[in-house]
Every structure is written in C-alpha cells, then in structure tokens.
Protein backbone atom coordinates (compact mmCIF):
# COMPACT_ATOMS: atom_id res chain seq x y z
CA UNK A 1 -5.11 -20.71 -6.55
CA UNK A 2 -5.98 -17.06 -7.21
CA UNK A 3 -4.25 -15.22 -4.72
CA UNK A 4 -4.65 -10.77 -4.69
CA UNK A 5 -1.11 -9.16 -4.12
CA UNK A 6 -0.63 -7.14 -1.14
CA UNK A 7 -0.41 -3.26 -1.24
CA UNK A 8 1.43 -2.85 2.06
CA UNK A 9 4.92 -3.44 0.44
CA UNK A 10 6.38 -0.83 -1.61
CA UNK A 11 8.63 -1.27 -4.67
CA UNK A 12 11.46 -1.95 -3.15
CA UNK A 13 10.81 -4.54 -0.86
CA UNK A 14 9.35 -6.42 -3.51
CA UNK A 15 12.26 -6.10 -5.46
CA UNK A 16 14.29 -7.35 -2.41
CA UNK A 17 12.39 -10.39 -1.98
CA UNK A 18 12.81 -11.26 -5.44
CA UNK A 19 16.70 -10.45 -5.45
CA UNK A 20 16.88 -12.49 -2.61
CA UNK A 21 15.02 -16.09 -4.28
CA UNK A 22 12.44 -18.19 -2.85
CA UNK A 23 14.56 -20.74 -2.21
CA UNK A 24 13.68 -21.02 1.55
CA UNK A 25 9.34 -20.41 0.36
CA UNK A 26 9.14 -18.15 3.28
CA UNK A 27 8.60 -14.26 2.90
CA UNK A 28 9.42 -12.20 5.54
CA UNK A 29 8.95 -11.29 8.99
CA UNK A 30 6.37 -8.34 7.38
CA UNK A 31 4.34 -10.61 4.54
CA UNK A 32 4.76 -13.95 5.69
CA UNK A 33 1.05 -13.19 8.45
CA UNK A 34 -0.50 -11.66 5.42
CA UNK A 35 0.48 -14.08 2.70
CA UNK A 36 -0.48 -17.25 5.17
CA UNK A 37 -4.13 -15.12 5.96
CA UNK A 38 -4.74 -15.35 2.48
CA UNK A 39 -3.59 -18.51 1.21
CA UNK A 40 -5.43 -20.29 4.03
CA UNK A 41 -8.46 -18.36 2.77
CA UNK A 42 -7.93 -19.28 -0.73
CA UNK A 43 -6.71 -22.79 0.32
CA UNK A 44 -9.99 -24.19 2.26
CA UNK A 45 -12.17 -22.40 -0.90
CA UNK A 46 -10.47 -24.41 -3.00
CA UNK A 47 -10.57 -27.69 -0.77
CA UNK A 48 -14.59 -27.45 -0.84
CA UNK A 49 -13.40 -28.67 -4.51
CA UNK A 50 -10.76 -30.78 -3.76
CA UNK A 51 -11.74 -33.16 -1.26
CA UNK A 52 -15.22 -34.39 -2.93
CA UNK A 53 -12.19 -35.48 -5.40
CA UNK A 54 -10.00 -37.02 -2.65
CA UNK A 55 -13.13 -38.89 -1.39
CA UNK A 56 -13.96 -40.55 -4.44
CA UNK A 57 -10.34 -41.86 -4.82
CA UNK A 58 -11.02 -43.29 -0.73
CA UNK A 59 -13.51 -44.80 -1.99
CA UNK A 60 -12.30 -46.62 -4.93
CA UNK A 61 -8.99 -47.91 -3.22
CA UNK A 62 -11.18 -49.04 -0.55
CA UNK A 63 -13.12 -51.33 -3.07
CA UNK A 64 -10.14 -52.42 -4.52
CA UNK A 65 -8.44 -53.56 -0.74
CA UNK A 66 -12.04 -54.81 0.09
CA UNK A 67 -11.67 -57.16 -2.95
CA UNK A 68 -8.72 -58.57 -2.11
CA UNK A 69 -8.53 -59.28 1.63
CA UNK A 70 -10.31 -62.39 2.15
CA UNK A 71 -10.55 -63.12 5.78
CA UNK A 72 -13.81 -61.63 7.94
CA UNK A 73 -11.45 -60.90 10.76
CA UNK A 74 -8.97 -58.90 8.38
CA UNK A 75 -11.90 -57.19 6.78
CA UNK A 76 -13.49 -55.93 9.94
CA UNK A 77 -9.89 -55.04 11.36
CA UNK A 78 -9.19 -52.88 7.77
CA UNK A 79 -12.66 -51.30 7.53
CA UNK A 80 -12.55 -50.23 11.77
CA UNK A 81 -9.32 -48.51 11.02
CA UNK A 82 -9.29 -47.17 7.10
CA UNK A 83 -12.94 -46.11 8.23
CA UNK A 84 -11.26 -43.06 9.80
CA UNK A 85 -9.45 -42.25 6.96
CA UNK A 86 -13.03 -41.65 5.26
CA UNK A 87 -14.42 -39.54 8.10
CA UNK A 88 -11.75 -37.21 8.09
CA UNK A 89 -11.43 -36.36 5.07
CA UNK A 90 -15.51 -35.91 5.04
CA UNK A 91 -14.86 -34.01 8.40
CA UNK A 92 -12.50 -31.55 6.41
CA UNK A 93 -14.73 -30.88 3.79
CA UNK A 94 -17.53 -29.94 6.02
CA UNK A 95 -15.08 -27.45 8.43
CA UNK A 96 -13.83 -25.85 4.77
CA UNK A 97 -17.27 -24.35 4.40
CA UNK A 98 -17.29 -22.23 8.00
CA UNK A 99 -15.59 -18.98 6.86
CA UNK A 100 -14.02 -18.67 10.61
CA UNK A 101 -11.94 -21.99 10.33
CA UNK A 102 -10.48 -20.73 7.77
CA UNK A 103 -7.39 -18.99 9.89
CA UNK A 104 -7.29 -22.54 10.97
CA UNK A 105 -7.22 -24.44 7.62
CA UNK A 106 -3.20 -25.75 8.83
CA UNK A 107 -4.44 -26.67 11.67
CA UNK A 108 -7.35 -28.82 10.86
CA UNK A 109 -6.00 -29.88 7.25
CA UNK A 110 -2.29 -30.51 8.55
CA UNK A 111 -3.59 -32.97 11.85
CA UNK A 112 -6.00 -34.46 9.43
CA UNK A 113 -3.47 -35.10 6.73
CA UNK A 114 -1.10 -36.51 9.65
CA UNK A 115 -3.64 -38.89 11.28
CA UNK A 116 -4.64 -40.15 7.48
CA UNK A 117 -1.04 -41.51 6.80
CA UNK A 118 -0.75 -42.91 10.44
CA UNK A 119 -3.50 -44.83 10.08
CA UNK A 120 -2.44 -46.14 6.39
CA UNK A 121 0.18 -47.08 7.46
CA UNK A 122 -0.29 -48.75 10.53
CA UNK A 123 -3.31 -51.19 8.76
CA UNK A 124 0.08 -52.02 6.52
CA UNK A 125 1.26 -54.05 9.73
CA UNK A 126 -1.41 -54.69 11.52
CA UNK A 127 -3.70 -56.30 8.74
CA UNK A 128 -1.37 -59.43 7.72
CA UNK A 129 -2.49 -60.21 3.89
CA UNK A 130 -0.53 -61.62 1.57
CA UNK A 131 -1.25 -59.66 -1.37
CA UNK A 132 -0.90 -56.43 0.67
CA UNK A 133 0.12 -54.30 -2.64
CA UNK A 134 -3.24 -52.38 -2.52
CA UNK A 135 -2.08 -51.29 0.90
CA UNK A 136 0.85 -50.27 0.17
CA UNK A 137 -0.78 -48.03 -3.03
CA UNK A 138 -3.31 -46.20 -0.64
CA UNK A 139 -0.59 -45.39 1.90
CA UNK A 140 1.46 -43.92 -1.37
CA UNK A 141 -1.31 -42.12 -2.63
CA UNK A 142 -2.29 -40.47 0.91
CA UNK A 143 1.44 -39.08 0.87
CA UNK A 144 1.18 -37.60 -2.59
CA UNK A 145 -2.32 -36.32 -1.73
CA UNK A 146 -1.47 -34.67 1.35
CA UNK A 147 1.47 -32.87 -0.48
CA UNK A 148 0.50 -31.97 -3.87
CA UNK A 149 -3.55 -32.06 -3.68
CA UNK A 150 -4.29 -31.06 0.11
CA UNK A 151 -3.57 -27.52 -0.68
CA UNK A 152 -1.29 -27.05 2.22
CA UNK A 153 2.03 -25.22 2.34
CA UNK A 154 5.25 -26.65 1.95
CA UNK A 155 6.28 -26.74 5.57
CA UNK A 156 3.20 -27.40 6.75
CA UNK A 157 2.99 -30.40 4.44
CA UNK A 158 6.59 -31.37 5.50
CA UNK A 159 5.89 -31.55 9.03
CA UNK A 160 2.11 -33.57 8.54
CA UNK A 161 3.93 -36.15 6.18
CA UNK A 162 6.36 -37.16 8.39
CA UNK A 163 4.72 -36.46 11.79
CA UNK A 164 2.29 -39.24 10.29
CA UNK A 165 4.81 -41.75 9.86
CA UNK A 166 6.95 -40.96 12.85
CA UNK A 167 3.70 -41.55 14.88
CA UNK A 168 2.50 -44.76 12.61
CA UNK A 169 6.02 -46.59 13.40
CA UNK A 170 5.65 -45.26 17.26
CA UNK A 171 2.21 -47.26 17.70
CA UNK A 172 3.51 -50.19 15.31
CA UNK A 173 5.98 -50.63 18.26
CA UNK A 174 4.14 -50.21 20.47
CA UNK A 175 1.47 -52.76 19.40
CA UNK A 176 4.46 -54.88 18.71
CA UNK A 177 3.43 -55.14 14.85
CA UNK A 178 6.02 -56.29 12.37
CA UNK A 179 7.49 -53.46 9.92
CA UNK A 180 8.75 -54.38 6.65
CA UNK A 181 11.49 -51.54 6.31
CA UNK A 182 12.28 -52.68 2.54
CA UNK A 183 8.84 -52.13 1.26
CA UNK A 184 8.23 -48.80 3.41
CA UNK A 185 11.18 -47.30 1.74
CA UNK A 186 10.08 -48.23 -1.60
CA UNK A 187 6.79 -47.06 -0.82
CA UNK A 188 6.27 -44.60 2.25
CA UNK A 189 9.29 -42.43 2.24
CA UNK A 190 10.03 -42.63 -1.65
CA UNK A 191 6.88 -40.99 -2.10
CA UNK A 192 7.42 -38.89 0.67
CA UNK A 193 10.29 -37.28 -0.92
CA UNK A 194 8.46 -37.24 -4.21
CA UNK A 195 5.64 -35.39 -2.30
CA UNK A 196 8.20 -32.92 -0.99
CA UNK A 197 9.41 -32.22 -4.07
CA UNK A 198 6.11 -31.38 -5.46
CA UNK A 199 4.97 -29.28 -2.69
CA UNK A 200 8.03 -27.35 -2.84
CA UNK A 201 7.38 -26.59 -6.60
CA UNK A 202 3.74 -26.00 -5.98
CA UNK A 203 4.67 -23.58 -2.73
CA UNK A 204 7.19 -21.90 -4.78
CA UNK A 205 5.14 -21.20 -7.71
CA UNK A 206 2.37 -19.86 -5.63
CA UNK A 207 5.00 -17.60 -3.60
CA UNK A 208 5.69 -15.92 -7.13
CA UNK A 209 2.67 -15.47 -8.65
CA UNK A 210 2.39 -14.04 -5.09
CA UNK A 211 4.76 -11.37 -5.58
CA UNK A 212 3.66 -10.90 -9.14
CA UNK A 213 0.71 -9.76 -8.53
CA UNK A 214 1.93 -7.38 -5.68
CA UNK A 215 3.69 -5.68 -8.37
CA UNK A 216 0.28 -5.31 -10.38
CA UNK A 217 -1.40 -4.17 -7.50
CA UNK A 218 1.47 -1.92 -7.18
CA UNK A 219 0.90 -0.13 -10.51
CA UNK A 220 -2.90 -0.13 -10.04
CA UNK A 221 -2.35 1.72 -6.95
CA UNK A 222 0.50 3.78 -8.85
CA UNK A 223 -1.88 4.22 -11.78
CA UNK A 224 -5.02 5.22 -9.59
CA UNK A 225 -2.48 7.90 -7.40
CA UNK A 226 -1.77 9.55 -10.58
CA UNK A 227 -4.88 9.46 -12.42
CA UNK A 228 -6.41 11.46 -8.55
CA UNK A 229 -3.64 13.74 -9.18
CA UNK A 230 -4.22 14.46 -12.73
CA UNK A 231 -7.79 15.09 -12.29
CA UNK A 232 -7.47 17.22 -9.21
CA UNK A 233 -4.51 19.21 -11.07
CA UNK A 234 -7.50 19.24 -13.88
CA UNK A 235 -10.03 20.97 -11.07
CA UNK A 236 -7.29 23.33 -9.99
CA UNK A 237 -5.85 27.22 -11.18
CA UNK A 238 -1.78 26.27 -11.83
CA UNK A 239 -0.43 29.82 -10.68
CA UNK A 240 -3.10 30.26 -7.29
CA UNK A 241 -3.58 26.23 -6.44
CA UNK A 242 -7.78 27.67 -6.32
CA UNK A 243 -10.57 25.43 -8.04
CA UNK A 244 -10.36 26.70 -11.89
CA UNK A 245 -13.60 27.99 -13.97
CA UNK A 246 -14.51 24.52 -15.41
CA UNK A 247 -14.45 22.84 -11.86
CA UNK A 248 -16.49 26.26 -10.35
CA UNK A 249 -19.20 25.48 -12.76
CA UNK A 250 -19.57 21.68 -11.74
CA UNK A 251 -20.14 21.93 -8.17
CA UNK A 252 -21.78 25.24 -8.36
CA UNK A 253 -24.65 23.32 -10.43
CA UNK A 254 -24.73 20.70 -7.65
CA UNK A 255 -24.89 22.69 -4.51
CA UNK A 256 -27.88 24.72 -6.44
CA UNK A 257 -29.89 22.19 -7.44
CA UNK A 258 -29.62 20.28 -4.12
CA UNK A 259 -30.26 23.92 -2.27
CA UNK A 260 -33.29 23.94 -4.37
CA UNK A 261 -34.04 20.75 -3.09
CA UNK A 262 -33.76 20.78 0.46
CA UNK A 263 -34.57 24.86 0.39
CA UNK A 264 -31.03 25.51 1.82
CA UNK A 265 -29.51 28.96 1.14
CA UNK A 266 -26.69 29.37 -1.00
CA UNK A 267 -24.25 31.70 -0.93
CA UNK A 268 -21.56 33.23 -3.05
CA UNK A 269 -18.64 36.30 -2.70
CA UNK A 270 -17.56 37.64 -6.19
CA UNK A 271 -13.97 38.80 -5.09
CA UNK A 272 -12.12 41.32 -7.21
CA UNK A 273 -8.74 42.91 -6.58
CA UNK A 274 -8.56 46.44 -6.20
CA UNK A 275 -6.63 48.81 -9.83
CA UNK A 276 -4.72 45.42 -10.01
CA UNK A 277 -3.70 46.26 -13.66
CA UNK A 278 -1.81 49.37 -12.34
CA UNK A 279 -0.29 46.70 -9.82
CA UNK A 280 1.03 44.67 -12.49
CA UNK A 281 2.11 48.12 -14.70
CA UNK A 282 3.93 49.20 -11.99
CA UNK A 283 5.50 46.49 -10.09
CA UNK A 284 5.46 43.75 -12.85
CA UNK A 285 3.88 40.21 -13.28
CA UNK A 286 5.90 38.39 -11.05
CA UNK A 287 4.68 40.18 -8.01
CA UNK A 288 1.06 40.11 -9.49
CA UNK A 289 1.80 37.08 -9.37
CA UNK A 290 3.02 36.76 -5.65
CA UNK A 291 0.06 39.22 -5.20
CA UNK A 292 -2.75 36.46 -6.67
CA UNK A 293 -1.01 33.52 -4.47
CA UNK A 294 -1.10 35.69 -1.30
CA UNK A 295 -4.72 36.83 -1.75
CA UNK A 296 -6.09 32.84 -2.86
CA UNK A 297 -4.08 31.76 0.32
CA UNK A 298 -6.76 34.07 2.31
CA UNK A 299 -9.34 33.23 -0.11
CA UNK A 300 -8.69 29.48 0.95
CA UNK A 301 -8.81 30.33 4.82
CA UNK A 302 -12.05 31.11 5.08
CA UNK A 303 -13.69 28.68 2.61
CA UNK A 304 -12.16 25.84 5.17
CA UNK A 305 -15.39 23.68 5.32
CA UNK A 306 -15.81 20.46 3.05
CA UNK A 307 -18.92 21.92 1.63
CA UNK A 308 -17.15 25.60 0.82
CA UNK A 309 -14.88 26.27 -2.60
CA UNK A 310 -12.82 28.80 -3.20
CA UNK A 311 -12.09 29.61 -7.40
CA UNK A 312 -10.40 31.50 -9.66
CA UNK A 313 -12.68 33.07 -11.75
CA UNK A 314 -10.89 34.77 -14.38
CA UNK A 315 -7.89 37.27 -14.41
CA UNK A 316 -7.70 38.96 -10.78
CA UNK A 317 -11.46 38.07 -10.02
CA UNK A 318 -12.49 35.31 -7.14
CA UNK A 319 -15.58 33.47 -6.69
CA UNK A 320 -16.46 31.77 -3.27
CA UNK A 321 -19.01 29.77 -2.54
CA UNK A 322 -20.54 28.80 0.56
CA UNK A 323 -23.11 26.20 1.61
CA UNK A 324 -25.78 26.70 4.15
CA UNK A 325 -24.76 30.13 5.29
CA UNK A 326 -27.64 33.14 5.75
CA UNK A 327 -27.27 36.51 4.58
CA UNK A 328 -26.10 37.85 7.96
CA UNK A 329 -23.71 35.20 8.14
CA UNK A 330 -22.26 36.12 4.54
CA UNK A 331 -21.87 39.31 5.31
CA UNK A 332 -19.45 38.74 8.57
CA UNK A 333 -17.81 36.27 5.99
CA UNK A 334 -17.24 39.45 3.84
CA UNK A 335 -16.02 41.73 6.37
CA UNK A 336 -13.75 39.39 7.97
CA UNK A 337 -12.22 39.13 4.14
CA UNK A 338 -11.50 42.74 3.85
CA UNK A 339 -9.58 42.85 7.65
CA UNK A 340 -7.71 39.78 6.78
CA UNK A 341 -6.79 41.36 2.84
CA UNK A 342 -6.15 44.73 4.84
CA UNK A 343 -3.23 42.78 7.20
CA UNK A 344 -1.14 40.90 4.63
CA UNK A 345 -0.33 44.66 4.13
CA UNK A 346 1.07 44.16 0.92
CA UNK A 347 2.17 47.02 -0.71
CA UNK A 348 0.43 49.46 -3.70
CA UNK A 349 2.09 52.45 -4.53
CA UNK A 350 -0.02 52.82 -7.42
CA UNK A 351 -3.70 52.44 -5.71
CA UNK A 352 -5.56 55.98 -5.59
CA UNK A 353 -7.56 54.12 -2.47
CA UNK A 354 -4.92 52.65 0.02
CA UNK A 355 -0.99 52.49 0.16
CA UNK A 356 -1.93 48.25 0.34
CA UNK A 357 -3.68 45.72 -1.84
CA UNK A 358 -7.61 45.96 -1.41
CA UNK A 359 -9.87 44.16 -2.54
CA UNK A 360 -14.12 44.73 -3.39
CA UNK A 361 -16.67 41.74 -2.60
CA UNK A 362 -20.01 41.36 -4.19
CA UNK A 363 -22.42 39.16 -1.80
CA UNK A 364 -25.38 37.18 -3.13
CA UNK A 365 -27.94 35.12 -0.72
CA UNK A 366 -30.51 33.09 -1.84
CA UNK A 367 -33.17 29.98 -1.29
CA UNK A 368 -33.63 28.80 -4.83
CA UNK A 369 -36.82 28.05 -6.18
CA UNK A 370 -38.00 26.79 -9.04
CA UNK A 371 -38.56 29.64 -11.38
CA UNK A 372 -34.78 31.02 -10.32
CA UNK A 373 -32.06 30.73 -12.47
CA UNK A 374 -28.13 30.02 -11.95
CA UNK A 375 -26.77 32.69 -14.08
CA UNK A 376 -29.34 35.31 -12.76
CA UNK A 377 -28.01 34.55 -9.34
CA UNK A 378 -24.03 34.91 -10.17
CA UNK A 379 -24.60 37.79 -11.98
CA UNK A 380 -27.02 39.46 -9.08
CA UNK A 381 -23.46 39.10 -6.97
CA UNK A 382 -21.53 41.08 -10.11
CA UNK A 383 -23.40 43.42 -9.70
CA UNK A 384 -23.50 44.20 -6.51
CA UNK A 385 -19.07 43.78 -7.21
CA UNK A 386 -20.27 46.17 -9.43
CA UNK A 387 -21.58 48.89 -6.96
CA UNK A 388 -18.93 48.02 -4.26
CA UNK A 389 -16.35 49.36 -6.59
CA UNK A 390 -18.19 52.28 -7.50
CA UNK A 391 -19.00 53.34 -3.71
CA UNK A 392 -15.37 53.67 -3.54
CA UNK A 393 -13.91 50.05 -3.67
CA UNK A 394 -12.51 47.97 -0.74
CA UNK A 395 -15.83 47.09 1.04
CA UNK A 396 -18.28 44.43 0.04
CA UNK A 397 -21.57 45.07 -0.87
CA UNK A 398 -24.90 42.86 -0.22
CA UNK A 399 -27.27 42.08 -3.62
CA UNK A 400 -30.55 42.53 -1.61
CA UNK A 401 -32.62 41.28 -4.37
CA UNK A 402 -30.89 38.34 -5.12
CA UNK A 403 -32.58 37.06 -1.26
CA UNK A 404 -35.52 34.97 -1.47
C-alpha cells in the first residue's frame, strides 16, 4: 500500500513519534485524521484488487462444502445463508469503486467483514453434517481474510473479528443451536489470534513506512525551500537586497516583448546617485554602503506592484522598471523619487549641489513596435540620465523621443 507522507509535521514530531514506538499503531491526536483519510483512500483502491481475489476463494470453498453435504434440506439451508457471504463481499467491491465511500471504507468493509464471520459461523451449528471440516476451513479462512487481506486497520479488524463471533454465538443461542466449544477454539479463535497477530504486523509496518516517507517528504520540502532561496539569492544584489543585472535582463526581455504584444507601454527610471564617489572619498565605504541600502529601500517603495522591479544596475546606478504606466504617470513616479531621496536627509558634506544625498533620474516611455529595439530603448533613458546631470543634477529628466 503506497501511502504519501504528510508535510504538516515538522522534524521533530516525527522524531517523537518514532522515539516513542508504534507499539500501540496509533499516531497522534494531530496525524491519526490524516493518516486514517489516506489509508482508507489507499485501502478501498487496493480492495478493487483484492476482493475479485477473495471472491474466487468464496467460490471454491463453496464447491468444496457443496460436495460434501449430502442432504437437499442441508444444501438449501447452507446455500440461503453462505449466499450472503457471496453478496457482500460482491457488494464491497462494487462500493470500493465510488470515490466518496471511501471516508467510509471502515465502515462498510469492517460491518461487512463482521456479518461474513457471523454467518460462517453460525451455518457451523445450524447445518448438522458430519463431515463438517470444510465448514470449519471457510469460517478459518474468513478470519484470516478479514485480518490480513481485507485491508483494514488493526483495530478496526480487532473489533469486526470478534464483534462477528460475539454476535454468531448470540443468535446460536438464541436459535438454540448446539456449539461445539472444542472445535471453535481450535478453529475460530486460534485463527483469530493468528489474524491479530498479522494485522498488527501488517498495521505496524504500514504506520512506518508511514512516517518514513514523512521524513522524505520532509527533505523534498527542505530541499525545494532551499533551492527557492538559492535562486532568489541568485536574482538578488547581496549588499542592497535589489534584483541584480542578470535577473534585470530576464524580465526586462519579457515585459518588452509582451508590451509589444498587447501594445502596452513600458516604462523605465535610470537612477543614479548624485558625486557618490566623493561620498565614498570622504565618508568611506561603509556609509556608501549604508548610503546604497537606504536609497534601494526607497527604490523598493515605489516599485511595490507585482508587475514593477526595482535593480541594481551597476556601481551607484538604479534601474526601475514599470509595467503599464504612461509618460505622465512616469514622470509623477520620478518626482515623487526625488521628494522621498530629498527626506531621508542623509548627509553630503562633499556634494557641490545639496548638503544631502541627491539623486538624477533618466525617464523613458514607450509602446514597442516591431522595428524598436531593447537596447535603443535603455539607452534613450541614459541619456536623458545623461542630460539630467548636466542641467544641474537632482531632477529627472523625460527622453521625449524614446515615446511612441
């Protein structure tokens, strides 16, 4: 029985459980609902399987009693009662195939299993035979086939085995039926413990192959968390926590073709930080540093949409990129930049331009058509970088060409 591991318990708890033995085959309070969804899942798949199997044997031990009972009157009283055995077993087959008994596969499997030994052994004392071995041998094997083949779980097993046989010897009384209790214990409750002890083993084994494969889902799930986190630490600048160049270039080629193809516009800020080499010359790389976290922090605040990334782009230059936004709308995108640069008010005692960090923007807007080109476009928003740091840096300044 192929049954998936659970990814609800952590390390630890697994680890517990195992610690603590399977001697009682019951999980806890938390897995015990989950394991018993499953299993009774797995359990009526596999009974689709099983019982054609179980008939067959019906079948043939019925042949064999039919064989030996001689009477007409015994016959007809064996066949109106082992007759029942045959439909529900047939009756459990067809309820395995409807996916929504499955919750139910105890239930129906576990009454089933209970009324099969009843009835076996109740036509033990009601049909009086002499050679009433053959009996006795399908009674046996509907015990050992109820806890070993069945497919149910060691209590629930338990509980059908014996219910059967507490109810058989109820209507044996009642019907005032005589019960050899000599042969029965040879027979009925020897291989009812034998039964036991094979569902127990079977439950058991199934339990830890249970837990086994939590642990490999486990280190899947381990294995998956890391490999996400080494390829987004792959897409990402170590010092600013920005998308790098490599990642940049990826989804930059994807929002422009798909702008191309849905004639979306496509825009992008080329961000560079005001004389930050005299920064660094005069205050040192660690608060450059501070400096390039600060200003990607701000960088990242207004790039907040799914479709919007925010990169470094080499040294103390930025490139963001926007999706679906207008020329008029990139350029309140801009200005809003340069206020919220302005505020962190962090210091510059060697800028020429401001006593705080500035920074210049170069805007680009276009509708990409066919004949346009990627590069052309980027570098259409250097240039304009270009011209805002010539007109006296810490503004942003619109590439009017670069608009479709």
């Amino acid at each position: 029985m192929k049954l998936e591991g659970s990814k609800l318990l952590n390390r630890n708890e697994i680890q517990a459980l195992i610690s603590r033995g399977l001697n009682y085959v019951h999980f806890s309070k938390k897995l015990e609902p989950i394991y018993k969804k499953q299993y009774q899942h797995e359990a009526a798949l596999e009974f689709r399987f099983r019982a054609p199997i179980i008939f067959l044997l019906y079948i043939y031990l019925s042949y064999g009693i039919y064989q030996n009972i001689s009477e007409s009157a015994q016959v007809h009283q064996w066949l109106t009662l082992y007759a029942w055995v045959g439909l529900i077993i047939f009756t459990a087959w067809i309820v395995s195939f409807i996916r929504r008994f499955d919750q139910y596969f105890d239930l129906y499997a576990g009454v089933g299993s209970a009324a099969a030994v009843a009835i076996s052994f109740v036509i033990i004392t009601s049909v009086n035979n002499d050679n009433d071995a053959l009996l006795h041998a399908s009674m046996m094997y509907a015990v050992i086939i109820i806890y070993s083949f069945v497919g149910l779980r060691f209590y629930t097993a338990l509980i059908a085995g014996w219910l059967g046989g507490l109810i058989a010897i109820a209507v044996t009384k009642f019907l005032n039926y005589p019960i050899d209790w000599t042969f029965l214990n040879r027979t009925y409750t020897f291989s009812s413990f034998l039964g036991m002890s094979v569902a127990y083993a079977i439950d058991r084994q199934h339990r830890e192959n249970y837990l086994q494969n939590c642990i490999i889902e486990l280190n899947k799930l381990e294995m998956d968390k890391q490999s996400e986190q080494l390829e987004l630490l792959s897409q990402l600048d170590s010092l600013t926590g920005l998308a790098n160049r490599r990642h940049l270039t990826s989804v930059l080629d994807k929002q422009w073709h798909t702008a191309m193809r849905y004639q979306m516009p496509i825009s992008i800020l080329m961000v560079d930080i005001d004389c930050f080499k005299e920064y660094n010359d005069h205050l040192g790389h660690i608060a450059g540093d501070f400096c390039l976290q600060k200003i990607a922090q701000e960088l990242q605040c207004v790039t907040s949409r799914s479709t919007d990334l925010a990169a470094r782009y080499g040294g103390e230059e930025f490139l963001l990129l926007f999706h679906m936004q207008d020329e008029r709308q990139i350029e309140k995108i801009a200005a809003k930049l340069l206020e919220r640069i302005c505020n962190l008010e962090l210091p510059h005692p060697a800028s020429p331009i401001s006593p705080y960090v500035t920074v210049s923007i170069g805007a680009a807007t276009i509708i990409p058509q066919e004949h346009d080109e990627l590069s052309a476009f980027i570098q259409s928003a250097d240039k304009a970088l270009y011209l805002a740091k010539s007109n006296g840096r810490n503004q942003y300044f619109m590439a009017k060409n670069a608009v479709a």
